[in-house]
N, C-alpha and C. Protein backbone atom coordinates (compact mmCIF):
# COMPACT_ATOMS: atom_id res chain seq x y z
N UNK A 1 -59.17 -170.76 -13.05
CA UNK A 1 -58.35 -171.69 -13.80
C UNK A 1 -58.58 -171.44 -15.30
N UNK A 2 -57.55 -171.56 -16.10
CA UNK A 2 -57.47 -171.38 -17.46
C UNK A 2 -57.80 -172.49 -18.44
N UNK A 3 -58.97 -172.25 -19.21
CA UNK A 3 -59.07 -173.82 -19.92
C UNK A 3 -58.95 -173.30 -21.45
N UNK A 4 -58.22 -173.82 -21.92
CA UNK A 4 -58.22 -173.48 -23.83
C UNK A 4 -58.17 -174.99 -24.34
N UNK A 5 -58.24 -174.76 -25.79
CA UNK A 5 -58.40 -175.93 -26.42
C UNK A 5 -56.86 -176.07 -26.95
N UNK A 6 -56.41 -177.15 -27.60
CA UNK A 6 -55.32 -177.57 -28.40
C UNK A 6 -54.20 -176.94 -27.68
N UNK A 7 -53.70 -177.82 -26.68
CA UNK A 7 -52.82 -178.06 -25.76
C UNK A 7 -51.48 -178.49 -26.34
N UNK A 8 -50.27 -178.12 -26.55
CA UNK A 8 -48.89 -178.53 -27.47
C UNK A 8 -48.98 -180.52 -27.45
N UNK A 9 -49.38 -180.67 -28.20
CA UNK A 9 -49.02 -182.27 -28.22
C UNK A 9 -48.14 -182.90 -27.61
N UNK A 10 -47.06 -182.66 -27.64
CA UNK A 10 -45.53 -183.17 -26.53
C UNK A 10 -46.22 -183.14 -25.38
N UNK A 11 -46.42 -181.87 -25.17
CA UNK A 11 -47.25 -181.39 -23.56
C UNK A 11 -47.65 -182.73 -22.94
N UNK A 12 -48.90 -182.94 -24.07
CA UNK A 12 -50.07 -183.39 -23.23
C UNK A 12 -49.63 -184.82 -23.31
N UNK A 13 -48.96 -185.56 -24.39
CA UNK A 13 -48.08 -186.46 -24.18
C UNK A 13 -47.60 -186.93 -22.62
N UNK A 14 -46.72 -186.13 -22.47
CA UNK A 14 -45.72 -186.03 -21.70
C UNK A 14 -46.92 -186.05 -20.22
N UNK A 15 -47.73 -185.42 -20.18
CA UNK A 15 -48.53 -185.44 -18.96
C UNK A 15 -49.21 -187.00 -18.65
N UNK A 16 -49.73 -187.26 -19.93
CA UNK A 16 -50.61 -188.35 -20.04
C UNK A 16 -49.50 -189.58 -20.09
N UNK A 17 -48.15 -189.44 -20.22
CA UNK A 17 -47.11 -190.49 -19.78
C UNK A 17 -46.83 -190.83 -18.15
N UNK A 18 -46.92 -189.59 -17.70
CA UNK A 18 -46.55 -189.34 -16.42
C UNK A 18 -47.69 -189.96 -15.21
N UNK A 19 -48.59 -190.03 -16.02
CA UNK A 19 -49.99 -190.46 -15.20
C UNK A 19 -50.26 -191.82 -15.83
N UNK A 20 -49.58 -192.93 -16.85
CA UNK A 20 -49.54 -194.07 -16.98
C UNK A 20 -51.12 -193.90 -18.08
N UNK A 21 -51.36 -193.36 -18.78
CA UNK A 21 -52.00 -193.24 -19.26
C UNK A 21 -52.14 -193.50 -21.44
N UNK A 22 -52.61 -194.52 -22.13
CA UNK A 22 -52.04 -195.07 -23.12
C UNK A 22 -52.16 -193.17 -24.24
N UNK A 23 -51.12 -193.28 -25.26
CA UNK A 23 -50.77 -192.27 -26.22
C UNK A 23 -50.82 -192.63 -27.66
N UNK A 24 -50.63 -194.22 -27.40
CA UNK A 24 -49.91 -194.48 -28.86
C UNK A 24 -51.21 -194.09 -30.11
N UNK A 25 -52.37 -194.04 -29.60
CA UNK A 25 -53.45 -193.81 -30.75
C UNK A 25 -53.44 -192.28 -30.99
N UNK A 26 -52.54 -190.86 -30.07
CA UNK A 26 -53.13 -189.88 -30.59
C UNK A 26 -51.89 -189.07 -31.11
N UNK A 27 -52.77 -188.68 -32.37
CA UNK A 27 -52.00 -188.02 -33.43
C UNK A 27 -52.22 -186.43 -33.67
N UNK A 28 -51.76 -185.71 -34.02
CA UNK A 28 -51.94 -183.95 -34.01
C UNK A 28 -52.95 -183.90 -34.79
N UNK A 29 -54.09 -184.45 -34.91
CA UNK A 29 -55.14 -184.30 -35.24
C UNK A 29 -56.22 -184.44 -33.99
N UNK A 30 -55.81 -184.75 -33.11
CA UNK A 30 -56.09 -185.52 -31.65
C UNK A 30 -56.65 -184.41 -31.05
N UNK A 31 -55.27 -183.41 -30.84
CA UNK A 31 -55.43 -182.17 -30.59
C UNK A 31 -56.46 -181.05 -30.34
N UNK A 32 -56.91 -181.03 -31.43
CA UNK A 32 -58.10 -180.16 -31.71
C UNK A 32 -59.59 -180.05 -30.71
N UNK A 33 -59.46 -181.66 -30.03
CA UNK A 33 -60.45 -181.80 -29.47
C UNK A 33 -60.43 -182.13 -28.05
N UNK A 34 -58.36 -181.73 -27.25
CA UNK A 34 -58.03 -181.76 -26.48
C UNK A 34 -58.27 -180.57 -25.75
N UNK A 35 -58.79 -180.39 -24.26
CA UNK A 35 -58.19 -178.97 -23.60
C UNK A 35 -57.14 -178.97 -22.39
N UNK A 36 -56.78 -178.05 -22.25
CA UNK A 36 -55.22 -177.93 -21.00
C UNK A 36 -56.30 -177.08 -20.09
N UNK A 37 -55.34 -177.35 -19.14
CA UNK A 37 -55.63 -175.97 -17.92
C UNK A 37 -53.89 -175.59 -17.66
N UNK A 38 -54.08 -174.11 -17.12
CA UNK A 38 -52.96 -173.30 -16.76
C UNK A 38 -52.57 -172.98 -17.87
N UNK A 39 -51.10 -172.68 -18.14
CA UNK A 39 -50.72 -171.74 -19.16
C UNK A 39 -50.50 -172.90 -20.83
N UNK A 40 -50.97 -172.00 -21.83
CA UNK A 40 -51.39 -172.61 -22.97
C UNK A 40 -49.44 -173.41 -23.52
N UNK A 41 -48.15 -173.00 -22.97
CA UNK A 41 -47.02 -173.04 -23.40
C UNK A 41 -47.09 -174.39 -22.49
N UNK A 42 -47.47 -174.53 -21.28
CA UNK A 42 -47.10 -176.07 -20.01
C UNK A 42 -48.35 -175.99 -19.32
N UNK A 43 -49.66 -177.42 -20.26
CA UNK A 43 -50.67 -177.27 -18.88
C UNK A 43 -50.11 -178.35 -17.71
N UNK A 44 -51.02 -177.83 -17.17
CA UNK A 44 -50.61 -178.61 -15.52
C UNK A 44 -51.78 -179.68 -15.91
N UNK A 45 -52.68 -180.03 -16.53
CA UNK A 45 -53.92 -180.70 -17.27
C UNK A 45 -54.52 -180.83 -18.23
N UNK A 46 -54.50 -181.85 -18.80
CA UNK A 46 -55.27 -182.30 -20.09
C UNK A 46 -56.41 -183.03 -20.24
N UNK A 47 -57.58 -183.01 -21.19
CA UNK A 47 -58.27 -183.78 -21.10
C UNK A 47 -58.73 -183.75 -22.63
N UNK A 48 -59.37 -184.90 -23.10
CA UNK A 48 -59.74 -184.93 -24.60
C UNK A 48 -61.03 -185.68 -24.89
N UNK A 49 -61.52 -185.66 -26.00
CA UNK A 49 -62.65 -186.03 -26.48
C UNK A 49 -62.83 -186.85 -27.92
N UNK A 50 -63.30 -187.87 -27.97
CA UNK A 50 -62.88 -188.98 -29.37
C UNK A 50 -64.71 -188.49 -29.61
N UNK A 51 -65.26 -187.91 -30.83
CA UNK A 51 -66.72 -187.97 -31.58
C UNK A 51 -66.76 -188.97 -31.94
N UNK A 52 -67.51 -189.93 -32.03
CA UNK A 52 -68.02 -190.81 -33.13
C UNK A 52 -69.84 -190.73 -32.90
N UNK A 53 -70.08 -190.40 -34.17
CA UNK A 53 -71.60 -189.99 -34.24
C UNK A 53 -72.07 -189.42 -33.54
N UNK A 54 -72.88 -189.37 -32.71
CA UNK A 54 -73.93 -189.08 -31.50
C UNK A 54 -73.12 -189.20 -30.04
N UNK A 55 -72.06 -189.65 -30.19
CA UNK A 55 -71.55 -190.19 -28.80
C UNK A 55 -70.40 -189.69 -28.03
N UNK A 56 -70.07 -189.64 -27.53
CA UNK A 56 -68.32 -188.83 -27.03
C UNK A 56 -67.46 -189.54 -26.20
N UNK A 57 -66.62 -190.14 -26.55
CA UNK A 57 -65.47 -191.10 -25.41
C UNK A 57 -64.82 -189.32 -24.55
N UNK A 58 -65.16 -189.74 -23.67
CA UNK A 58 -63.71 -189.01 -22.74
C UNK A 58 -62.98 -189.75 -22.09
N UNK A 59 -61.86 -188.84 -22.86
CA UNK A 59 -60.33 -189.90 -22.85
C UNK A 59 -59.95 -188.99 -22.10
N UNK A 60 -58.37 -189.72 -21.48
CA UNK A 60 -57.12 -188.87 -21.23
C UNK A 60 -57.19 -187.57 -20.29
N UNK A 61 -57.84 -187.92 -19.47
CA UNK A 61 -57.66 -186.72 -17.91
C UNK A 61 -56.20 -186.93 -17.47
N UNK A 62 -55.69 -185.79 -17.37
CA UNK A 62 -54.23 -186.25 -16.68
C UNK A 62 -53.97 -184.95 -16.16
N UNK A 63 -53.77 -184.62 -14.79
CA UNK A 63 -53.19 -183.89 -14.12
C UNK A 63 -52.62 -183.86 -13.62
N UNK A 64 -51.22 -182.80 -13.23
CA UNK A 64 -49.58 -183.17 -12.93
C UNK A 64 -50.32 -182.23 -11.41
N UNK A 65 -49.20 -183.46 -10.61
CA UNK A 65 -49.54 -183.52 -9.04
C UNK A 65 -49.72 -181.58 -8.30
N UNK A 66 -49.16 -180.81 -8.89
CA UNK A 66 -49.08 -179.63 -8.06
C UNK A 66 -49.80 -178.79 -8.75
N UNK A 67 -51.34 -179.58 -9.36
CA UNK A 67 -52.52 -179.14 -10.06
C UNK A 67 -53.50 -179.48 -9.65
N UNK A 68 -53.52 -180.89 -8.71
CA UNK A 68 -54.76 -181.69 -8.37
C UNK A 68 -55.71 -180.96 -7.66
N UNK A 69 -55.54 -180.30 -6.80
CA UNK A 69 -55.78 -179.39 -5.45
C UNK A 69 -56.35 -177.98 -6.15
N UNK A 70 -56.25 -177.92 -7.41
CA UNK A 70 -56.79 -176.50 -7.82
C UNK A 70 -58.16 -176.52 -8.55
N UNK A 71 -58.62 -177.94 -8.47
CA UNK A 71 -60.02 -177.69 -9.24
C UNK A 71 -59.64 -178.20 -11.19
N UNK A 72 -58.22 -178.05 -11.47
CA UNK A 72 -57.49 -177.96 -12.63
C UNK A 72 -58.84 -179.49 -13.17
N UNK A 73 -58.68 -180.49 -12.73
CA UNK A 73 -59.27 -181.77 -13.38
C UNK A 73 -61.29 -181.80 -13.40
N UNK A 74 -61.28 -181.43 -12.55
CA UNK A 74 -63.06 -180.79 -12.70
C UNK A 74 -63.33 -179.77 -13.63
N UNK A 75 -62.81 -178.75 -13.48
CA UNK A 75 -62.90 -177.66 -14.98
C UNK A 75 -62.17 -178.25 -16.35
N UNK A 76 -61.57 -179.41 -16.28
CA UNK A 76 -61.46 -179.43 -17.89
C UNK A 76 -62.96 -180.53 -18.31
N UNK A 77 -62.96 -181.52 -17.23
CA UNK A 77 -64.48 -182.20 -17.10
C UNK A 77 -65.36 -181.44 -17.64
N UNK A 78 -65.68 -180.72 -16.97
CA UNK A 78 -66.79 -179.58 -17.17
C UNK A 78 -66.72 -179.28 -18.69
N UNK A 79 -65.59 -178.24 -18.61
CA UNK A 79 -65.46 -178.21 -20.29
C UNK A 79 -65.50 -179.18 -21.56
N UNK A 80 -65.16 -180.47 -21.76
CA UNK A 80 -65.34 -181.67 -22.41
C UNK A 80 -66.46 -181.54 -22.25
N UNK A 81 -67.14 -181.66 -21.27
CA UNK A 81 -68.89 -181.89 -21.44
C UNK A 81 -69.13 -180.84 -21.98
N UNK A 82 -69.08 -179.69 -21.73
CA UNK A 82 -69.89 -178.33 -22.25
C UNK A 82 -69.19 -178.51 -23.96
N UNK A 83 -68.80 -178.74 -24.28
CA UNK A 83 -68.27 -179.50 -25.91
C UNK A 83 -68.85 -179.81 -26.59
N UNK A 84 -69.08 -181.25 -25.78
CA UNK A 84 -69.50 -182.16 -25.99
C UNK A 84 -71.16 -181.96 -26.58
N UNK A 85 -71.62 -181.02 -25.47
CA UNK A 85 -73.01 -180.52 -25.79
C UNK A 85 -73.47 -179.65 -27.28
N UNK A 86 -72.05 -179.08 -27.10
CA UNK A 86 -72.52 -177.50 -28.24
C UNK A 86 -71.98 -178.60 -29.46
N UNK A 87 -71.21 -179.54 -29.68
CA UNK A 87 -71.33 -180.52 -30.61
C UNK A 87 -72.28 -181.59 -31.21
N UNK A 88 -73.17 -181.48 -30.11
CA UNK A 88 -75.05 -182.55 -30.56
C UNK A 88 -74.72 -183.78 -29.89
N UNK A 89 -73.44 -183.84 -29.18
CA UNK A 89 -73.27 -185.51 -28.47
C UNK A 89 -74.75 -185.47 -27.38
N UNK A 90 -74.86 -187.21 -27.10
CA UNK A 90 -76.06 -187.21 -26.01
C UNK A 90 -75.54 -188.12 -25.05
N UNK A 91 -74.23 -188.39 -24.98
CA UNK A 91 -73.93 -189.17 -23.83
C UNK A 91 -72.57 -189.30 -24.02
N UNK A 92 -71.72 -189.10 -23.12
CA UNK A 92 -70.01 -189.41 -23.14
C UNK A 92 -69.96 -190.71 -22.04
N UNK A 93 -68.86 -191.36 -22.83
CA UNK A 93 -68.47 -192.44 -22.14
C UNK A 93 -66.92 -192.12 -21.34
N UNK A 94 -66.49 -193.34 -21.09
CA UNK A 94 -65.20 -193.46 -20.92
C UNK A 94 -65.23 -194.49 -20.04
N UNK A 95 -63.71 -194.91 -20.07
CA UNK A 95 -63.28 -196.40 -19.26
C UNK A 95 -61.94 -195.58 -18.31
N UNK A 96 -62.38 -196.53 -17.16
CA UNK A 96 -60.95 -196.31 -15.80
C UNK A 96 -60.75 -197.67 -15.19
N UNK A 97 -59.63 -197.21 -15.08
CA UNK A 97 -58.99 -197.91 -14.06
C UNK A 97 -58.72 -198.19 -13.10
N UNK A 98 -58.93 -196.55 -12.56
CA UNK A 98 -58.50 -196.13 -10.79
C UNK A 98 -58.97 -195.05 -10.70
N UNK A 99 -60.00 -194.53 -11.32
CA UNK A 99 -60.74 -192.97 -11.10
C UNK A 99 -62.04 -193.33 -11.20
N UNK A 100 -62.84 -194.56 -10.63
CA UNK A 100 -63.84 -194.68 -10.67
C UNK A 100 -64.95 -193.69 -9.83
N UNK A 101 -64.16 -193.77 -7.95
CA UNK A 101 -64.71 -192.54 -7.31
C UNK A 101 -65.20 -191.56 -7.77
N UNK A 102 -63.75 -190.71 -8.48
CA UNK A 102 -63.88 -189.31 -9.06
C UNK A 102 -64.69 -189.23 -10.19
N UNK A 103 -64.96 -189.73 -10.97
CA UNK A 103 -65.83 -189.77 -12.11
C UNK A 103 -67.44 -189.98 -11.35
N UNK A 104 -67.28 -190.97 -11.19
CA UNK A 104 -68.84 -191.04 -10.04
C UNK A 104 -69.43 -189.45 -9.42
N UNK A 105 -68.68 -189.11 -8.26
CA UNK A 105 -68.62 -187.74 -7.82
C UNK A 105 -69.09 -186.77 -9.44
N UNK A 106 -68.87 -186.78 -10.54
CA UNK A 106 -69.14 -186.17 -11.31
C UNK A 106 -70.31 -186.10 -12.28
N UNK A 107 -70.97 -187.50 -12.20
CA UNK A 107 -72.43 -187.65 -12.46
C UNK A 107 -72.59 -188.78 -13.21
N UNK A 108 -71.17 -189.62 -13.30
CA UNK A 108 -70.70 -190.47 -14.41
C UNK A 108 -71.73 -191.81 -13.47
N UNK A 109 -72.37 -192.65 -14.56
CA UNK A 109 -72.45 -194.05 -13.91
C UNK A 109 -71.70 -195.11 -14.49
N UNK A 110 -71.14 -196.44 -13.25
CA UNK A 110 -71.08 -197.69 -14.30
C UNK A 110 -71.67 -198.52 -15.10
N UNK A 111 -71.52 -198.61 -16.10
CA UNK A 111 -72.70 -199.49 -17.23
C UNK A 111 -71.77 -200.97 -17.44
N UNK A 112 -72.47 -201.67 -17.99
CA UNK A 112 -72.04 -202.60 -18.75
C UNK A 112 -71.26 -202.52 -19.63
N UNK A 113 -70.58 -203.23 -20.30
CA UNK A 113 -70.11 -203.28 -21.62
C UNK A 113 -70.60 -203.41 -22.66
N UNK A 114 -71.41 -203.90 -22.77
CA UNK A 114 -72.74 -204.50 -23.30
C UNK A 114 -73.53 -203.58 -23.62
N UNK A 115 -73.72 -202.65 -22.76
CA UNK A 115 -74.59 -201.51 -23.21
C UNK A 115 -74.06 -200.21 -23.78
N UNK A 116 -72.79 -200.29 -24.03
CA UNK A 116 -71.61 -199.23 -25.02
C UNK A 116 -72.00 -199.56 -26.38
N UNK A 117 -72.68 -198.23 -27.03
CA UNK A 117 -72.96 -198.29 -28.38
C UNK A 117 -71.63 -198.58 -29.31
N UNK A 118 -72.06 -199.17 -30.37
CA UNK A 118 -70.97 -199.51 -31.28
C UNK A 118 -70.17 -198.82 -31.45
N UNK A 119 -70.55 -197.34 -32.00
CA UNK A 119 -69.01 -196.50 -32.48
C UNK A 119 -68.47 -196.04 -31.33
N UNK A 120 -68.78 -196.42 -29.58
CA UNK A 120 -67.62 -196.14 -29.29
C UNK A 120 -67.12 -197.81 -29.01
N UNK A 121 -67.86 -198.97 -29.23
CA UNK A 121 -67.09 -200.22 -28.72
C UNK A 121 -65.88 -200.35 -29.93
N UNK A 122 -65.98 -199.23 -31.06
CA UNK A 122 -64.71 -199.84 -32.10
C UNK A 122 -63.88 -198.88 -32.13
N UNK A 123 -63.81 -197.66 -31.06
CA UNK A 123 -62.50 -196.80 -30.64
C UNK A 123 -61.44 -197.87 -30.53
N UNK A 124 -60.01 -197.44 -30.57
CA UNK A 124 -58.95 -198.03 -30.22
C UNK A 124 -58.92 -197.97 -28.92
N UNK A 125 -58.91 -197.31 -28.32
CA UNK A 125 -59.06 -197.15 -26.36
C UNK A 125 -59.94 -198.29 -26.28
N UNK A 126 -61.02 -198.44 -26.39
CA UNK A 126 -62.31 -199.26 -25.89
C UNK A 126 -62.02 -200.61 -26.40
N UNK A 127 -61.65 -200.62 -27.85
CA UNK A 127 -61.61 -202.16 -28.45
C UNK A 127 -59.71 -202.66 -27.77
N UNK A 128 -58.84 -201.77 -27.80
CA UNK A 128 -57.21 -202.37 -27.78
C UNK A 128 -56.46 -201.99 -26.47
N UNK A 129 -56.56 -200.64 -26.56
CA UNK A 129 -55.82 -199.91 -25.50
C UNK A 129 -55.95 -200.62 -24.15
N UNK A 130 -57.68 -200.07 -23.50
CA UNK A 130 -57.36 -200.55 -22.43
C UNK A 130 -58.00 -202.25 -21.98
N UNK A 131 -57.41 -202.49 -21.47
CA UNK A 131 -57.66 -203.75 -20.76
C UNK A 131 -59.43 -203.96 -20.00
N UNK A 132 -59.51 -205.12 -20.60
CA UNK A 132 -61.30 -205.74 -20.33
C UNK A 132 -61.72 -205.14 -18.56
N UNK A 133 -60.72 -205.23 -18.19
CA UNK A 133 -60.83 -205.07 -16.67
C UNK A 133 -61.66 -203.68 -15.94
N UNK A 134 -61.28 -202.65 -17.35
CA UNK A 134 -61.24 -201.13 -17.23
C UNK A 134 -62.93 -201.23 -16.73
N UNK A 135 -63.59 -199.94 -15.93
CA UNK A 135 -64.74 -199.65 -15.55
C UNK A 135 -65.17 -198.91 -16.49
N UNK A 136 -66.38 -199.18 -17.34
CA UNK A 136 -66.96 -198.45 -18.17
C UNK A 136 -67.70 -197.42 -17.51
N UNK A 137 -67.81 -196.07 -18.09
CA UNK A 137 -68.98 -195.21 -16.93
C UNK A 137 -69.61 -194.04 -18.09
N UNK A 138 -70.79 -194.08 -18.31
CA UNK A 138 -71.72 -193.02 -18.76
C UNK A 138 -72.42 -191.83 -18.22
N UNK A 139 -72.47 -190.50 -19.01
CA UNK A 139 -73.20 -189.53 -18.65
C UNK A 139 -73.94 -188.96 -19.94
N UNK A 140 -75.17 -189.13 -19.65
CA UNK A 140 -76.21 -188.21 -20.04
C UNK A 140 -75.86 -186.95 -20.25
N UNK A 141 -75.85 -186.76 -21.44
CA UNK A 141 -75.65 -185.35 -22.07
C UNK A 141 -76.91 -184.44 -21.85
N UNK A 142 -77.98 -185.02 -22.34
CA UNK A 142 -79.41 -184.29 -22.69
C UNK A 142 -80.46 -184.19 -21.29
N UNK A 143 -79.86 -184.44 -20.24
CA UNK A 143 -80.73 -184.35 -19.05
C UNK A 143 -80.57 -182.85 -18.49
């Protein structure tokens, strides 16, 4: 599977619409810290990464249905983390809705809310986007 960075914005838009997934916070600056799988012109998958200090939100997994089955959403995982690392982060977060399983399966735990360091509790995802309801889940970068 093919993973590159900075995925056409529309693209990944358009993917991350299709999978009910919020957009309105990312801007072509967003980009940079997004990767696709499959071909760099239409990925079949996106996934992205918000820095703030020490920490890493992973946002925005979205894979179009006749991708799921190829591994496409685990290798961009993988990659965000391997990022994430060669960037000095020590723990990525992120919030779900309905991918709690799959994230689990990946080494992710549920935490509290409570225990989400500040710069990521004042992301727009974390503080607006998604809804209180969302499952918070952490991974250890440095283990």
């Amino acid at each position: 599977m093919h993973i590159y960075q900075g995925p056409p914005q529309e693209k990944a838009v358009e993917l991350l619409t299709n999978s009910n997934l919020p957009t309105a916070d990312l801007g072509p600056d967003s980009m940079k810290h997004f990767f696709g799988c499959g071909t760099e012109d239409n990925p079949g998958g996106v996934a992205g990464l918000e820095v703030h200090e020490n920490f890493g939100l992973l946002r925005s997994l979205a894979v179009a249905p006749e991708f799921k089955t190829r591994g496409c959403g685990k290798a961009l995982v993988a990659r965000v983390e391997a990022y994430a690392k060669d960037l000095g982060l020590s723990n990525l977060y992120l919030l779900t809705e309905t991918a709690e399983r799959y994230f689990s399966a990946l080494g992710y735990v549920p935490i509290e809310r409570k225990e989400v360091p500040e710069p990521i509790r004042r992301t727009s995802e974390f503080s607006a986007v998604c809804p209180e309801t969302a499952v918070v889940m952490k991974k250890n970068l440095e283990s």
